[in-house]
N, C-alpha and C. Protein backbone atom coordinates (compact mmCIF):
# COMPACT_ATOMS: atom_id res chain seq x y z
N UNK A 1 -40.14 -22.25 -14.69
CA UNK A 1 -40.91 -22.53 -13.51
C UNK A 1 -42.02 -23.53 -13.84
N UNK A 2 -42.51 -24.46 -12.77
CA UNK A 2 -43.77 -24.80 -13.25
C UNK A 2 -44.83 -24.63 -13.33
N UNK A 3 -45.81 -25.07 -13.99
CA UNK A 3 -46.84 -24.63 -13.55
C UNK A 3 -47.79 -24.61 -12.19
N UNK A 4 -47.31 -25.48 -11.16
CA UNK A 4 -48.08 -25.88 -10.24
C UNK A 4 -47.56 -24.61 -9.45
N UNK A 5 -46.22 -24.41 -8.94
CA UNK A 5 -45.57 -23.31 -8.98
C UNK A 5 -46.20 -22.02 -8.82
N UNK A 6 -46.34 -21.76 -10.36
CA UNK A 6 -47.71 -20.49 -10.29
C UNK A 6 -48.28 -20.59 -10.18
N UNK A 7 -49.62 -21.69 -10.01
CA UNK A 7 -50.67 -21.58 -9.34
C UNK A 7 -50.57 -21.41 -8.08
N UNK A 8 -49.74 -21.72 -7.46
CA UNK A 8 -50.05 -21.61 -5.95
C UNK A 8 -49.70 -19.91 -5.23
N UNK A 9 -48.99 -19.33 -6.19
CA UNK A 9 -48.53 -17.66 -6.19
C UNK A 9 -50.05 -17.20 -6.78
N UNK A 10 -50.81 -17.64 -7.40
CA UNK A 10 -52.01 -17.00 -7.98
C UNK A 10 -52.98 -17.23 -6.86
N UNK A 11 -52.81 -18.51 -6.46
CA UNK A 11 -54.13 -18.73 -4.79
C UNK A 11 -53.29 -17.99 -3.36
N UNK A 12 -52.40 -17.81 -3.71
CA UNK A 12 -51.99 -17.19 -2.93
C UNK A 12 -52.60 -15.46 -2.68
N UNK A 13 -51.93 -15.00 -3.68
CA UNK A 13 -52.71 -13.60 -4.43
C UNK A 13 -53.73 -13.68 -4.30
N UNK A 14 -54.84 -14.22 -4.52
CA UNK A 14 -56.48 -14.13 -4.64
C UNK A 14 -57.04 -14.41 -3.28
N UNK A 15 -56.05 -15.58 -2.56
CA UNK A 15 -56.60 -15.75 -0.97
C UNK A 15 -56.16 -14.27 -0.19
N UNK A 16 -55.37 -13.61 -0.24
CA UNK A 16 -55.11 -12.08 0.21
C UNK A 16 -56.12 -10.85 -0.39
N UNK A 17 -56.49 -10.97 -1.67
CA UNK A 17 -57.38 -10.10 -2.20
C UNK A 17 -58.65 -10.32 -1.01
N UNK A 18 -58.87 -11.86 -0.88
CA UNK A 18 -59.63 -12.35 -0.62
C UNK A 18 -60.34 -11.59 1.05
N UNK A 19 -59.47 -11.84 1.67
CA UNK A 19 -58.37 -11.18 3.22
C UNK A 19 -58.89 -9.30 2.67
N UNK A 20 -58.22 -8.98 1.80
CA UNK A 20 -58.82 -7.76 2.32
C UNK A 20 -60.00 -7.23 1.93
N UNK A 21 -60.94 -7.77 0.66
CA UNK A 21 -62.21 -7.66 0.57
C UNK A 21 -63.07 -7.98 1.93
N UNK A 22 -62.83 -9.27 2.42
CA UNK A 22 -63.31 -9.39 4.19
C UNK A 22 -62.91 -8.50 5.34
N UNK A 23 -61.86 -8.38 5.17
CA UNK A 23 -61.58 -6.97 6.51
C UNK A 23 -62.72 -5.99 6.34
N UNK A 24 -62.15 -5.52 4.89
CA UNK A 24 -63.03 -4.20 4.77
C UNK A 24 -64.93 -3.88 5.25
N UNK A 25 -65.28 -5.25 4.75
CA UNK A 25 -66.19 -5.39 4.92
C UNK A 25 -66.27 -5.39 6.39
N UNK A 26 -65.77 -5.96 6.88
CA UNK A 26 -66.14 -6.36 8.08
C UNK A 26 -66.19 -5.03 8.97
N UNK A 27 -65.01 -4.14 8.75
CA UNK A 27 -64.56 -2.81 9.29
C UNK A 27 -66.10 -2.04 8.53
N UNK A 28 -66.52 -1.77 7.85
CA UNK A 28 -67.42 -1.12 6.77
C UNK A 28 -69.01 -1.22 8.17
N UNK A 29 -68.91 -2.80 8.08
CA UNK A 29 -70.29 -3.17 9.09
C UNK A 29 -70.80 -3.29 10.31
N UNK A 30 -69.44 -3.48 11.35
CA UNK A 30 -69.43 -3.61 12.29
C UNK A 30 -68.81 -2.33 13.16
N UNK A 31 -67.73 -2.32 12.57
CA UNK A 31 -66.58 -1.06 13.31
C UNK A 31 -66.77 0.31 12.63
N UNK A 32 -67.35 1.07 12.75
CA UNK A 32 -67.50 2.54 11.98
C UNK A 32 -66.21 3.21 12.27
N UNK A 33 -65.80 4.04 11.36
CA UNK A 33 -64.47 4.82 11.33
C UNK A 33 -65.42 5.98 11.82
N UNK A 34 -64.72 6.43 12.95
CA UNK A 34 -64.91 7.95 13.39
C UNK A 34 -64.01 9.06 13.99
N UNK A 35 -64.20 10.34 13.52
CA UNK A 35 -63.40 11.36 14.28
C UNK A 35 -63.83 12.36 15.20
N UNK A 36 -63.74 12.11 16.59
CA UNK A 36 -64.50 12.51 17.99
C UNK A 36 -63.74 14.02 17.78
N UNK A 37 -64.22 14.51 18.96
CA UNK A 37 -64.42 16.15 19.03
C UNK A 37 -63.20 16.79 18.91
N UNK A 38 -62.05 16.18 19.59
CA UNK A 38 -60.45 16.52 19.17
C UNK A 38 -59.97 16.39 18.03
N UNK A 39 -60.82 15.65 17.16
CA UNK A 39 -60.19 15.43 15.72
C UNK A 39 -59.09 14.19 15.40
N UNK A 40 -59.54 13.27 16.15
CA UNK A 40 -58.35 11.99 16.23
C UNK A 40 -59.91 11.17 15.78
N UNK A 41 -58.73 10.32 14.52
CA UNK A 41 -59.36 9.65 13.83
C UNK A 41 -59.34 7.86 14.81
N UNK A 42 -60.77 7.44 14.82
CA UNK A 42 -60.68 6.24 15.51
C UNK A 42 -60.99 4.94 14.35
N UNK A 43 -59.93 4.11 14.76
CA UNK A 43 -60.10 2.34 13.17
C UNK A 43 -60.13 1.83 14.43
N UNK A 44 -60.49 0.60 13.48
CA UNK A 44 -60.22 -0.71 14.51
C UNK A 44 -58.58 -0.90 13.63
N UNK A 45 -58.64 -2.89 14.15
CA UNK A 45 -57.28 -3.45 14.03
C UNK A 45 -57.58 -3.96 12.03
N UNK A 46 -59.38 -3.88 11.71
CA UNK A 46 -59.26 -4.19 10.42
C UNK A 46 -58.88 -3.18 9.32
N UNK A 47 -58.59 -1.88 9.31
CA UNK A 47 -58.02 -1.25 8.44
C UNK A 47 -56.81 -1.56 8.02
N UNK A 48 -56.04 -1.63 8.98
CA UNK A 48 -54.21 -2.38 8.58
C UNK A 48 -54.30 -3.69 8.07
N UNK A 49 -54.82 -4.33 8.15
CA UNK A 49 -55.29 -6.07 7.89
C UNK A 49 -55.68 -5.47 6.42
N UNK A 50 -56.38 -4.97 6.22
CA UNK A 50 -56.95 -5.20 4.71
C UNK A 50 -55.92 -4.28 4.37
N UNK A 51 -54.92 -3.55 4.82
CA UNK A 51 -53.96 -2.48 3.56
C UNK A 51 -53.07 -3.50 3.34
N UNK A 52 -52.62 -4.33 4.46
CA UNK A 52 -51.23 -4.99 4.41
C UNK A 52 -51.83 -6.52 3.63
N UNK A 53 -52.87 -6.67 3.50
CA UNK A 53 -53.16 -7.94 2.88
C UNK A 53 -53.06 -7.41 1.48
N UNK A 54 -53.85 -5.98 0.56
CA UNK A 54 -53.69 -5.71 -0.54
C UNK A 54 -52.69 -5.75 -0.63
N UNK A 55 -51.10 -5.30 -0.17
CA UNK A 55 -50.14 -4.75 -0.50
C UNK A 55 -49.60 -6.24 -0.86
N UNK A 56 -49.74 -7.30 0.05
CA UNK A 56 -49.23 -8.78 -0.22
C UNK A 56 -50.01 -9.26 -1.43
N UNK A 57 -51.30 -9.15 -1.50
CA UNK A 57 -51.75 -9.60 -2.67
C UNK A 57 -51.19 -9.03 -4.23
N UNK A 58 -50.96 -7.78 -4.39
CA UNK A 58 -50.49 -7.20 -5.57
C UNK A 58 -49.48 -7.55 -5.73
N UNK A 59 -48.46 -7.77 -4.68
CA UNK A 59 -47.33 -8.13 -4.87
C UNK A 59 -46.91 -9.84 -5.34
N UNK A 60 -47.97 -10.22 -4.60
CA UNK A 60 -47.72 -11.85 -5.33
C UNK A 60 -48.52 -11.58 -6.20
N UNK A 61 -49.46 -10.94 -7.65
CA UNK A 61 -49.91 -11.16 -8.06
C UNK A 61 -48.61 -10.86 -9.45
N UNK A 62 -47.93 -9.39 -9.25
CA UNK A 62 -46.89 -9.09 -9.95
C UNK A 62 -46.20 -9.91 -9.71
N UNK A 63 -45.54 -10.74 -9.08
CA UNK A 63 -44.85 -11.62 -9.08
C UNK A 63 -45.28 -13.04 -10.16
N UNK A 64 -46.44 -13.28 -10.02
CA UNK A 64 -47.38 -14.28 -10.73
C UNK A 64 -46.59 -13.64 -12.43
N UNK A 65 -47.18 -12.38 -12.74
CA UNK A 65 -47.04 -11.84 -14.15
C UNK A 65 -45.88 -11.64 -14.46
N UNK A 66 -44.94 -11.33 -13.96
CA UNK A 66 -43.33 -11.70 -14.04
C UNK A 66 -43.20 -12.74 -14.64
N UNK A 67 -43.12 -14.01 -13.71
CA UNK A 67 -43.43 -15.41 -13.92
C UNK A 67 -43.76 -15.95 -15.76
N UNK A 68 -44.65 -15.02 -15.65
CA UNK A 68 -45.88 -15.45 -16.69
C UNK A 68 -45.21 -15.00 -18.22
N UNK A 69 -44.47 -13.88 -18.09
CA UNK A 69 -43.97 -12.98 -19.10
C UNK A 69 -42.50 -13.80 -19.70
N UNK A 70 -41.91 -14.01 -18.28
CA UNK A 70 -40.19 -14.99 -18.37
C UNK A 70 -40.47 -15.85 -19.15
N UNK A 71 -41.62 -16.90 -18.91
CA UNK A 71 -41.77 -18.14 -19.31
C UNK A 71 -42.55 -18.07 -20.98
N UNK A 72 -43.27 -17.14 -21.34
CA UNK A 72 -43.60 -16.41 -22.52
C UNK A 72 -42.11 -16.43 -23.31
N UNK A 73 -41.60 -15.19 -23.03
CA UNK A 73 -40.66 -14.64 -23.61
C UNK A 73 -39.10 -15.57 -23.51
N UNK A 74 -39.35 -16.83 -22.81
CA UNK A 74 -38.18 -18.23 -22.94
C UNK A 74 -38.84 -19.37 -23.69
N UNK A 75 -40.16 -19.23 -24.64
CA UNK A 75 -40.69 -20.31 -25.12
C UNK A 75 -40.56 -19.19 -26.57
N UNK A 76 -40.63 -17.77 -26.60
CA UNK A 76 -40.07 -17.22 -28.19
C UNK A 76 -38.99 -17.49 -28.49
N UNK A 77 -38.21 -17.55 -27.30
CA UNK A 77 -36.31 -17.93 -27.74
C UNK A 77 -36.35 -18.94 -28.39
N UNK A 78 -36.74 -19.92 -28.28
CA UNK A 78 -36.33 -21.21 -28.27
C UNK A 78 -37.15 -21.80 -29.41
């Protein structure tokens, strides 16, 4: 692979980390999580935003270290 390649799987990854460090926050400051008298829990729309952004970020980040390990372990072969 090249290198430009993985960098852009690594800004990729870090712009999603990025994504859900801001949700959270944002959900944290503005939107309070609460559970009213029936016991039903109330989010906004930023709780899913920041799970599904971590879940994309880890995943391109393992993908990044995959990458990283192949190209390692095809420069011992050789």
């Amino acid at each position: 692979m090249q290198k430009s390649f993985k960098n852009i799987i690594l800004k990729i990854s870090l712009f999603f980390l990025f994504l859900t460090v801001v949700s959270v926050l944002i959900q944290r400051i503005f939107y309070p999580i609460y559970v009213d008298a029936q016991g039903l829990l109330h989010e906004t729309l930023w709780t899913p935003i920041g799970a599904f952004s971590f879940v994309l970020s880890m995943a391109s980040f393992i993908i990044y270290l995959m990458l990283l390990i192949f190209a390692s372990i095809k420069r011992r072969i050789k």
